[in-house]
C-alpha atoms as a PDB file:
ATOM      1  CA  UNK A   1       0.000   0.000   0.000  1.00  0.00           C
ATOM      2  CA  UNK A   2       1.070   3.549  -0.938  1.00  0.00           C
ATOM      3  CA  UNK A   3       0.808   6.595   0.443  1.00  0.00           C
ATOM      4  CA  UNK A   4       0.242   9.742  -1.564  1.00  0.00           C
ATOM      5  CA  UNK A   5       0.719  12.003   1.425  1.00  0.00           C
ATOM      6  CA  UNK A   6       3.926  11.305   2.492  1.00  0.00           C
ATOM      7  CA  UNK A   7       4.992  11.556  -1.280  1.00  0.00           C
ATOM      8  CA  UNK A   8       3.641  14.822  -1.500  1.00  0.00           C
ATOM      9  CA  UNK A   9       5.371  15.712   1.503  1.00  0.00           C
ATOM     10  CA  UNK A  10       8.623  14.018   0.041  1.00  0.00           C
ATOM     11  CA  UNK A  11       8.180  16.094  -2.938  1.00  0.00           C
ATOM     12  CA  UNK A  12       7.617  19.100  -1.072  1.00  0.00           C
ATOM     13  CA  UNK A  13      10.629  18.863   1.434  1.00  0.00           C
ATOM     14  CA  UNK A  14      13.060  18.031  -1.438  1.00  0.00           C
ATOM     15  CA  UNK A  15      11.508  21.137  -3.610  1.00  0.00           C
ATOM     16  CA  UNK A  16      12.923  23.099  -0.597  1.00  0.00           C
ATOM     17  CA  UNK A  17      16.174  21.332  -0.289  1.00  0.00           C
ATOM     18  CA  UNK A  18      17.132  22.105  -4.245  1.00  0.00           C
ATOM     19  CA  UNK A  19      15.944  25.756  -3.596  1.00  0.00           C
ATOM     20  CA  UNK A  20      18.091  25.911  -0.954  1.00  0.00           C
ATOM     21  CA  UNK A  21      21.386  23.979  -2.414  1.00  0.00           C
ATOM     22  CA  UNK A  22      20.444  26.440  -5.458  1.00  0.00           C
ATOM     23  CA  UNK A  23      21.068  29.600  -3.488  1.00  0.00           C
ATOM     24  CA  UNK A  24      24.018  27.902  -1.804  1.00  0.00           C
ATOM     25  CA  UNK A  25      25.513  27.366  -5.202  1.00  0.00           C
ATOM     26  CA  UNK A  26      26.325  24.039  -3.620  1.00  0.00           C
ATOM     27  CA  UNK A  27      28.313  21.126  -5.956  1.00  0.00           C
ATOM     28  CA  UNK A  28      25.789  18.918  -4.222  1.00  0.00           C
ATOM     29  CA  UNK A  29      23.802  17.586  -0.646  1.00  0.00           C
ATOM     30  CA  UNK A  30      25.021  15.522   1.479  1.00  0.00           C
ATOM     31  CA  UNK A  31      21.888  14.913   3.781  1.00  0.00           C
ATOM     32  CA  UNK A  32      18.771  16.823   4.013  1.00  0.00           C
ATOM     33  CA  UNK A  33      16.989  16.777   7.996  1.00  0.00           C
ATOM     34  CA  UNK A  34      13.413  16.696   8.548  1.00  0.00           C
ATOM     35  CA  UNK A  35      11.511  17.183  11.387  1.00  0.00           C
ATOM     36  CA  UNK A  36       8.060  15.203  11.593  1.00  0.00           C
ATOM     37  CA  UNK A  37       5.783  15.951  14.658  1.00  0.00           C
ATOM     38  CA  UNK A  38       4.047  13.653  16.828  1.00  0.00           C
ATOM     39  CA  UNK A  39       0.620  14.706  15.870  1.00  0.00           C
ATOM     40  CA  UNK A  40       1.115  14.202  12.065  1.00  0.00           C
ATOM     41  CA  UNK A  41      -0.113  11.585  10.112  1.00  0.00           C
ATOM     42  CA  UNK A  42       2.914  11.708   8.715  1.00  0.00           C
ATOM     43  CA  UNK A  43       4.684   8.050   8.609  1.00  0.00           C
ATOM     44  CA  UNK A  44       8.577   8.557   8.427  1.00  0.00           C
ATOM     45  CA  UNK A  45       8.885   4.673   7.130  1.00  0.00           C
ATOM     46  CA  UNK A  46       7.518   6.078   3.895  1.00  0.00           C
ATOM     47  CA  UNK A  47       9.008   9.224   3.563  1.00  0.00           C
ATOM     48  CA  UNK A  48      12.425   6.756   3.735  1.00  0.00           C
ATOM     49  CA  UNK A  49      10.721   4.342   1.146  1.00  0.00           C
ATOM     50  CA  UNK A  50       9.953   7.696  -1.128  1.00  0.00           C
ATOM     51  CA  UNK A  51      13.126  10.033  -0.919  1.00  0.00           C
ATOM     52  CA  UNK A  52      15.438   7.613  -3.136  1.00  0.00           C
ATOM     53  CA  UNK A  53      12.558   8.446  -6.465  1.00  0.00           C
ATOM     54  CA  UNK A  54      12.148  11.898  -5.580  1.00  0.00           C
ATOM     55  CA  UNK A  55      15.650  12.736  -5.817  1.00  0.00           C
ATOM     56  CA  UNK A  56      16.646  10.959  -8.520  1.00  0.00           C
ATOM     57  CA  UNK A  57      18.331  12.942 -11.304  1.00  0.00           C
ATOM     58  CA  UNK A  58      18.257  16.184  -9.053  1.00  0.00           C
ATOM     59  CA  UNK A  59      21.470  17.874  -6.845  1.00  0.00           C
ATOM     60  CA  UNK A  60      19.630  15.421  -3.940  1.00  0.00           C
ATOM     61  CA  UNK A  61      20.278  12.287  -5.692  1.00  0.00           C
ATOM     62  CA  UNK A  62      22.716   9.738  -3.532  1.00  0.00           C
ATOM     63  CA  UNK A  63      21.860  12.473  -0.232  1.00  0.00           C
ATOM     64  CA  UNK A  64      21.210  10.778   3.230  1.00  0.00           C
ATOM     65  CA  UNK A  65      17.619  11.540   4.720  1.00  0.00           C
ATOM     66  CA  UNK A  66      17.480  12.137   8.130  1.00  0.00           C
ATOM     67  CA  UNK A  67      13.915  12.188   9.835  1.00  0.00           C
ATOM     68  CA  UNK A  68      13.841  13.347  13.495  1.00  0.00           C
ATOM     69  CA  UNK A  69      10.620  13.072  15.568  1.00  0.00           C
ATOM     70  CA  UNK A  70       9.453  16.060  17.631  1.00  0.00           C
ATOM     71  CA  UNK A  71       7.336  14.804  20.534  1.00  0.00           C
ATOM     72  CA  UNK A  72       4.180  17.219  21.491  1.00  0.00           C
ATOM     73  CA  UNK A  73       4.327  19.523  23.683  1.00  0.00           C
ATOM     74  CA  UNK A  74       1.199  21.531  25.210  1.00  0.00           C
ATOM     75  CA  UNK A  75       1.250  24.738  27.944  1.00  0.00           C
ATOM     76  CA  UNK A  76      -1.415  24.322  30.220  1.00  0.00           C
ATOM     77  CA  UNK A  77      -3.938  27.189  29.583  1.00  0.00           C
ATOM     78  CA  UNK A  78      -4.918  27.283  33.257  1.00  0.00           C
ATOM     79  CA  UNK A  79      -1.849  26.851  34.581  1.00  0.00           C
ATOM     80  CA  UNK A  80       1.132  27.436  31.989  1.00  0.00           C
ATOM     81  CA  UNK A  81       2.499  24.436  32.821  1.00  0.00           C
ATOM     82  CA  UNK A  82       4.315  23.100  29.510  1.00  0.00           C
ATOM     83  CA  UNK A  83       3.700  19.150  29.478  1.00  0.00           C
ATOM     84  CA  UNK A  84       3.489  16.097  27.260  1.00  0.00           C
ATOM     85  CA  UNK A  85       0.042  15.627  26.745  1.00  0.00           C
ATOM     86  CA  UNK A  86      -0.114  11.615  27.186  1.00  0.00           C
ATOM     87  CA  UNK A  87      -2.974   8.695  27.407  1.00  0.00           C
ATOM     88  CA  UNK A  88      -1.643   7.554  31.279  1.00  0.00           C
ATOM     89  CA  UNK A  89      -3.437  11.675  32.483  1.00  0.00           C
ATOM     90  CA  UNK A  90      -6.335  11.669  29.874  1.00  0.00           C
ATOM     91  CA  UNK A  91      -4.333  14.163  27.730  1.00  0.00           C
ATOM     92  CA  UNK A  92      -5.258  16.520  30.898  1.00  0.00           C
ATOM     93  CA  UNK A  93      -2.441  18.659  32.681  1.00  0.00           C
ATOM     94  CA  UNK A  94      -0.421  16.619  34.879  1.00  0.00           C
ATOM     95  CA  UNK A  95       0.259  19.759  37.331  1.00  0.00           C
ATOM     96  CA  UNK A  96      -4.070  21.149  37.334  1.00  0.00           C
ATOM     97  CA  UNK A  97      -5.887  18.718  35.295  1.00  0.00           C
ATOM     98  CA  UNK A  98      -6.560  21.170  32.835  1.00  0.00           C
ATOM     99  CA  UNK A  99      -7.894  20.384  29.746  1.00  0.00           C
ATOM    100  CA  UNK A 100      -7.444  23.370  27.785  1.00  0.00           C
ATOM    101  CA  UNK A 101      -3.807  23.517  26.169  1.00  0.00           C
ATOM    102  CA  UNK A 102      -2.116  25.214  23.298  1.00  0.00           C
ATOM    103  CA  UNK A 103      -0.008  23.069  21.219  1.00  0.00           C
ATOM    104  CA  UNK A 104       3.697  24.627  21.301  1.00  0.00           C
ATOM    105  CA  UNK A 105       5.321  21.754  19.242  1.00  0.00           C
ATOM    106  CA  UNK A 106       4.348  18.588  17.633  1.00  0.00           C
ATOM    107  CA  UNK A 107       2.119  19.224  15.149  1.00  0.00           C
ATOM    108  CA  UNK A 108       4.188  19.901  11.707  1.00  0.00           C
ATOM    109  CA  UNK A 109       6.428  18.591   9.019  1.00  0.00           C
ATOM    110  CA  UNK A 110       9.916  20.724   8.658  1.00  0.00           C
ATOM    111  CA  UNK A 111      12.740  20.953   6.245  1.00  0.00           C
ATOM    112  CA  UNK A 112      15.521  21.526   9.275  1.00  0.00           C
ATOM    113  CA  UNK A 113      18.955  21.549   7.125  1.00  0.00           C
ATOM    114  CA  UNK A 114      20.247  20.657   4.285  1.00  0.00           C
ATOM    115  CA  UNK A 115      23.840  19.519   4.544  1.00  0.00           C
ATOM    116  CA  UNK A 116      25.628  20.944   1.123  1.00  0.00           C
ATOM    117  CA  UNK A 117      28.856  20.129  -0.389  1.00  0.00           C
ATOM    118  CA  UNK A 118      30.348  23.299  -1.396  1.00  0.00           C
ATOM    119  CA  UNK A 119      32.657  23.137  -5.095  1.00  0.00           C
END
């Protein structure tokens, strides 16, 4: 089974990546770093499985992809706590019980670096 999302995403990330060797006037990459958050639906399994195709024939091609997962992380709007929101507390503040939280981090896909081989 295939995923269309993550190869959009893929696509997307690498799109960046070129841009960015591009203005770097780089010979080539040597890895490009992406963050995925916890609350994506984003599976990095396929964005592995999808990188080798999408960077065929471009400055990418033969880079190392390097997915790094950013847990969530919520600030208590009761009590500004910042937590992990988790199953074990019903997603609920662990300091107040709160359940009203603003997500801080966790919740989207990001092009971190791109590792360039100067000529």
């Amino acid at each position: 089974m295939t995923s269309m999302h993550e190869m959009s995403t893929v696509l997307r990330f690498c799109n960046l990546a070129i841009e960015t060797a591009t203005e770097q006037k780089a010979r080539g990459v040597e890895e490009i770093v992406v963050e995925v958050g916890e609350m994506t639906d984003i599976l990095p399994a396929y964005l592995y499985k999808y990188y080798p195709a999408a960077t065929k024939g471009t400055i990418l091609e033969g880079s190392t992809l390097t997915v790094e997962k950013v847990p969530v992380k919520a600030e208590c709007a009761d009590c500004g706590t910042v937590f992990h929101p988790d199953r074990e507390h019903d997603y609920k503040c662990p300091a107040c019980g709160g359940v009203r939280a603003h997500v801080l981090a966790g919740r989207s896909v990001n092009l971190r670096e791109v590792r360039v081989i100067k000529s």
